[in-house]
N, C-alpha and C. Protein backbone atom coordinates (compact mmCIF):
# COMPACT_ATOMS: atom_id res chain seq x y z
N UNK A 1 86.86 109.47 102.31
CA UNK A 1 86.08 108.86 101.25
C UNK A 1 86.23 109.69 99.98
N UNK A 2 86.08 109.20 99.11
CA UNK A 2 86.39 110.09 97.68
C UNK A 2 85.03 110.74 97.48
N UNK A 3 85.72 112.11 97.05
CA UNK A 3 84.29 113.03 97.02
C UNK A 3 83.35 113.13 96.04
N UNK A 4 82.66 113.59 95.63
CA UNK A 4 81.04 113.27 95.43
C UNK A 4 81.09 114.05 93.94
N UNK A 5 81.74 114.75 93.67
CA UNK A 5 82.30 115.59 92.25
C UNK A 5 83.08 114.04 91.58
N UNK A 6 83.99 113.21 91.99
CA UNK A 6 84.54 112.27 91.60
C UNK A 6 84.02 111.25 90.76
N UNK A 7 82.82 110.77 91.94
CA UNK A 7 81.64 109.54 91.77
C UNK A 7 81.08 109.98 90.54
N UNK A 8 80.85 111.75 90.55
CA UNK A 8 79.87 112.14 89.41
C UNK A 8 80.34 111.99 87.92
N UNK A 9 81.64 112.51 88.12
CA UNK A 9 82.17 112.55 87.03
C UNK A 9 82.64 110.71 86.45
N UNK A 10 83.05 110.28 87.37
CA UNK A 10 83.31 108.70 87.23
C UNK A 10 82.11 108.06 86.84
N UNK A 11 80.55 108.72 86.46
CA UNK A 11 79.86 107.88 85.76
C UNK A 11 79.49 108.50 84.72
N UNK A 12 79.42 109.76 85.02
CA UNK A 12 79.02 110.77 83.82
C UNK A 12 80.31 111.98 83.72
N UNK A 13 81.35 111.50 82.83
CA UNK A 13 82.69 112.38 82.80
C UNK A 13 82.03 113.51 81.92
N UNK A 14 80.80 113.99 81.36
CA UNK A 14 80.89 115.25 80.88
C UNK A 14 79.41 116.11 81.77
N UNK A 15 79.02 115.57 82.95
CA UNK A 15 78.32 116.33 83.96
C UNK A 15 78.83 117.33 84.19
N UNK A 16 77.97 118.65 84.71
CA UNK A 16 78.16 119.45 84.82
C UNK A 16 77.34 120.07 86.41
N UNK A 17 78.49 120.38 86.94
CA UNK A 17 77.78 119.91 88.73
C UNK A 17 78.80 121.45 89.77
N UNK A 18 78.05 121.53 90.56
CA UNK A 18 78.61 122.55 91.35
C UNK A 18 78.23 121.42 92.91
N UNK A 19 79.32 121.15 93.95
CA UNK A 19 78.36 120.20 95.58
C UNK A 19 78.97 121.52 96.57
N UNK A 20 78.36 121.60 96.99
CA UNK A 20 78.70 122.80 98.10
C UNK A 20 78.35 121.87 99.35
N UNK A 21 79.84 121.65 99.77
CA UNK A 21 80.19 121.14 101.42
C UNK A 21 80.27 119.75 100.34
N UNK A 22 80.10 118.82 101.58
CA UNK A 22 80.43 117.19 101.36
C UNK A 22 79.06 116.60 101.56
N UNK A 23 78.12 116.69 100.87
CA UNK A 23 76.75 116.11 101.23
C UNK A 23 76.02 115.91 99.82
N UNK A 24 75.44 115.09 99.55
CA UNK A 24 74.58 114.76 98.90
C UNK A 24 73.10 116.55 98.24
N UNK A 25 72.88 117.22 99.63
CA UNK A 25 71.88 117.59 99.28
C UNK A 25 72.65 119.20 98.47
N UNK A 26 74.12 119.03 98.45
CA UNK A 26 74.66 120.17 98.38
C UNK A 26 74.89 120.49 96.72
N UNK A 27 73.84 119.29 95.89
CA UNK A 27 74.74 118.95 94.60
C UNK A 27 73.97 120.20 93.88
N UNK A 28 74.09 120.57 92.67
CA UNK A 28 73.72 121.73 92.19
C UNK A 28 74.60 120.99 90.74
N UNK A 29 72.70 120.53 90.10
CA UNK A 29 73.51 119.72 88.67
C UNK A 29 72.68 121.58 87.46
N UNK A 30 74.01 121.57 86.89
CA UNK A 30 74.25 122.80 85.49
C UNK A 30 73.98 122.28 84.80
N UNK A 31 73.18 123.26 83.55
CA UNK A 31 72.99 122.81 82.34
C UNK A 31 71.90 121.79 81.75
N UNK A 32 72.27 121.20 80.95
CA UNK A 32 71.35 119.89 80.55
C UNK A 32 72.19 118.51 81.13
N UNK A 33 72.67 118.87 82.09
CA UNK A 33 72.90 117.16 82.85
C UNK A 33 71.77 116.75 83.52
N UNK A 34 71.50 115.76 83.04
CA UNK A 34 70.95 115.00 84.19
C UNK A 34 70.87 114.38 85.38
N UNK A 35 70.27 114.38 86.45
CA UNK A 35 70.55 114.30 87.45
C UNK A 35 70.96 112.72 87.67
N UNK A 36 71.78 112.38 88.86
CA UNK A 36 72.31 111.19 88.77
C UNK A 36 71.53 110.94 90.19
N UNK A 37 70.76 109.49 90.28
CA UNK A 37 70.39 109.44 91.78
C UNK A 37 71.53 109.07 92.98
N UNK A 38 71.02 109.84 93.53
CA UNK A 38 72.07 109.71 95.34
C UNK A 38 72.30 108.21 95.24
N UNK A 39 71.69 107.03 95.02
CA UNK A 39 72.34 105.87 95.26
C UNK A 39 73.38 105.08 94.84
N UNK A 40 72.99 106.05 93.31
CA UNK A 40 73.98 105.51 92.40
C UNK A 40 75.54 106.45 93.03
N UNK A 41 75.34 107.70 93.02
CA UNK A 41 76.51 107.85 93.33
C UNK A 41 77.07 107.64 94.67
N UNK A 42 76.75 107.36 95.50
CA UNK A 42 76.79 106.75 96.74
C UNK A 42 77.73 105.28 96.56
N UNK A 43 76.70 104.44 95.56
CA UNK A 43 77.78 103.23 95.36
C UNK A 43 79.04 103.33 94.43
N UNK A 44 79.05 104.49 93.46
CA UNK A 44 80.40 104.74 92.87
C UNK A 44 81.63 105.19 93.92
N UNK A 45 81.05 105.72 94.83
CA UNK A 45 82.11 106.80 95.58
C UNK A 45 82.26 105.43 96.57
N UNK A 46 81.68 104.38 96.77
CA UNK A 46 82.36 103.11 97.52
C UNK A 46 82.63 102.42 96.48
N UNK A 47 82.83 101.83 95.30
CA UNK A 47 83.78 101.58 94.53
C UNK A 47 84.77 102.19 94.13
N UNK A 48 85.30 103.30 94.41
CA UNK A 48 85.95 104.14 93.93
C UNK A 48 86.90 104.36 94.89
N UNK A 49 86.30 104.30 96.48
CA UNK A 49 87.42 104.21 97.65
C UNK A 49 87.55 102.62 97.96
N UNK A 50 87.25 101.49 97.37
CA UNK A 50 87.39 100.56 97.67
C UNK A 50 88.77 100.16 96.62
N UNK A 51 88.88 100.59 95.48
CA UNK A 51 89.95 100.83 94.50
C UNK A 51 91.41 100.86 95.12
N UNK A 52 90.86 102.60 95.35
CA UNK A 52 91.67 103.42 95.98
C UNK A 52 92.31 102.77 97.61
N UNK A 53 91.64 102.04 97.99
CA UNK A 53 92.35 101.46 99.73
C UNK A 53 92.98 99.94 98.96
N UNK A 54 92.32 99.89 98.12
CA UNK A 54 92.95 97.99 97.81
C UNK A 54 94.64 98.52 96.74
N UNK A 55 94.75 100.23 96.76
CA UNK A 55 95.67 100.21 96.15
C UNK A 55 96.80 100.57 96.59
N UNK A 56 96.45 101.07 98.19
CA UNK A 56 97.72 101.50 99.24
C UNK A 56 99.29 100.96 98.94
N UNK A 57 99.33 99.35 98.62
CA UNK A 57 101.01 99.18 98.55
C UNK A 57 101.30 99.76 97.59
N UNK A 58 100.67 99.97 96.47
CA UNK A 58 101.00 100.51 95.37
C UNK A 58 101.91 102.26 95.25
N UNK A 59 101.04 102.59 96.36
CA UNK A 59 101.20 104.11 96.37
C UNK A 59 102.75 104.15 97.47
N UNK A 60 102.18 103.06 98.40
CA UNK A 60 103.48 103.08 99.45
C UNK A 60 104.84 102.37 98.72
N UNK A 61 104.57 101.43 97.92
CA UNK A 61 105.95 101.22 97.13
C UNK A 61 106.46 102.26 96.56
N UNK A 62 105.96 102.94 95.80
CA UNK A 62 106.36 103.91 95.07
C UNK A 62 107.33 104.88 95.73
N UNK A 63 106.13 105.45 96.92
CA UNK A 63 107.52 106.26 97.71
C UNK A 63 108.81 105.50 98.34
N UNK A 64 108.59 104.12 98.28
CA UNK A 64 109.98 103.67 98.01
C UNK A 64 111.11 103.18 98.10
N UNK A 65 110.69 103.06 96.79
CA UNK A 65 111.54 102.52 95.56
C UNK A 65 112.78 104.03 95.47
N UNK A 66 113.88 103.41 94.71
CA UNK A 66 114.92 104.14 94.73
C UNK A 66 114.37 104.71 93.64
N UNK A 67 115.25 105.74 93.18
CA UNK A 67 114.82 106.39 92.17
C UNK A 67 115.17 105.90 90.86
N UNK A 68 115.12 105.75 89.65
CA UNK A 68 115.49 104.78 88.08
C UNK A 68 116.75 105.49 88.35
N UNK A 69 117.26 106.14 88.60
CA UNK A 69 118.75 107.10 88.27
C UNK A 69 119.43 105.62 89.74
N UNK A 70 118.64 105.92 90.73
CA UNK A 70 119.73 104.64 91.59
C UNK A 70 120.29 103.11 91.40
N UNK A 71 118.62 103.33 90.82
CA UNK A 71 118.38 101.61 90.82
C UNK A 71 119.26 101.34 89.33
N UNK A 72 119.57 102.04 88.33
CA UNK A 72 120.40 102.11 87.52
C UNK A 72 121.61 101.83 87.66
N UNK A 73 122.08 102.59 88.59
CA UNK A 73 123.77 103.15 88.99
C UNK A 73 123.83 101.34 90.01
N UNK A 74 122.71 101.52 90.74
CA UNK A 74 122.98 100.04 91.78
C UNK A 74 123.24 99.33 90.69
N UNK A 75 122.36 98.60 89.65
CA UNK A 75 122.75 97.79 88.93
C UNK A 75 123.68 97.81 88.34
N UNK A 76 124.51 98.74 87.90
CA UNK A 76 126.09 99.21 87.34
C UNK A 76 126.72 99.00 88.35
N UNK A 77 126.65 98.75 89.70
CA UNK A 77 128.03 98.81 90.40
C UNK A 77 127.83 97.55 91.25
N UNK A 78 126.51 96.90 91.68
CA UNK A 78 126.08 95.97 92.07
C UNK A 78 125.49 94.63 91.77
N UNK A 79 125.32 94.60 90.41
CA UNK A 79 124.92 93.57 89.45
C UNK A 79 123.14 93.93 89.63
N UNK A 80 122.63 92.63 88.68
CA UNK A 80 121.36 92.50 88.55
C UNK A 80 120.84 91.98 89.97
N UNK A 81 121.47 91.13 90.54
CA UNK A 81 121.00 90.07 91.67
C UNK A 81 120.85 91.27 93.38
N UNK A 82 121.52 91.61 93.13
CA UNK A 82 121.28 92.80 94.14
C UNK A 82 120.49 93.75 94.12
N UNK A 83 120.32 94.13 93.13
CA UNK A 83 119.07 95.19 92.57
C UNK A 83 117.64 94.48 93.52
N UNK A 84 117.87 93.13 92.72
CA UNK A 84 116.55 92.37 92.88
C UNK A 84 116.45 92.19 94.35
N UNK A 85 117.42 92.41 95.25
CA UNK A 85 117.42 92.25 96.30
C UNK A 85 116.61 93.82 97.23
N UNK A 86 116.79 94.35 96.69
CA UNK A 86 116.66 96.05 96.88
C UNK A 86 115.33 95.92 96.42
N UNK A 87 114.78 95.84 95.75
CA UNK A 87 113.43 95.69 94.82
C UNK A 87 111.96 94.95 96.13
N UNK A 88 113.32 93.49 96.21
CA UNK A 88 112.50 92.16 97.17
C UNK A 88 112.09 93.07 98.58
N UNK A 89 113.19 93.73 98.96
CA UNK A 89 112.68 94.54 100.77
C UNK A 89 111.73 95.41 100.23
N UNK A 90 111.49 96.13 99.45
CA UNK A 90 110.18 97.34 98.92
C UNK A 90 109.42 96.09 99.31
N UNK A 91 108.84 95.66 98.30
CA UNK A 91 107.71 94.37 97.95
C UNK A 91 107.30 93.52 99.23
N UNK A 92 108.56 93.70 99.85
CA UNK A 92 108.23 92.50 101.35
C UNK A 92 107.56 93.16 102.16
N UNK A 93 107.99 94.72 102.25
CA UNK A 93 107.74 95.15 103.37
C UNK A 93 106.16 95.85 102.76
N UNK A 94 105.89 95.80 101.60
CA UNK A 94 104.63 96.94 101.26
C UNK A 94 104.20 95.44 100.30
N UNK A 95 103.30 94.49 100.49
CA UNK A 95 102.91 93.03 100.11
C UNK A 95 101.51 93.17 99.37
N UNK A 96 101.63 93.14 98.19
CA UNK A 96 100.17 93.38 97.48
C UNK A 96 99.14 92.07 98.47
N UNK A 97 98.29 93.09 98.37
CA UNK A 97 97.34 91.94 99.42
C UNK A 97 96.45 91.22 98.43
């Protein structure tokens, strides 16, 4: 699950926070931040891994995809239509849901 420094900063990016361990009671808010309630960040840190899991092909295409230096050289020695073919097995096999 995405951690709890994340959620914080993802609602309040200039908080100022110390969480010791992975828990809620571990938060230790610095300074003049204000405290953010446990629910709220509770439901950021499940929007935030709900993002993050709906974005898996994304991350798994990436690793891949040939590199711009291949997919370059493919298209120089293989045309456009083949590329696209190379492109189509990434995409097929990693299918935005």
């Amino acid at each position: 699950m995405t951690d709890i420094v994340n959620a914080i900063k993802a609602i309040n990016s200039k908080a100022s926070v110390i969480v010791y361990g992975d828990d809620l009671k571990g938060i230790k808010w610095l300074g003049d931040t204000t405290p953010i309630a446990d629910a709220d960040i509770l439901a950021k840190q499940k929007e935030l891994q709900t993002a993050y899991d709906n974005n898996a092909y994304q991350r798994s295409r990436e690793k891949a995809y040939p590199s711009i230096a291949d997919q370059l050289d493919d298209i120089y020695h293989n045309g456009v239509d083949e590329w696209k073919k190379t492109i189509k097995a990434v995409k097929d096999k990693y299918p935005k849901e």
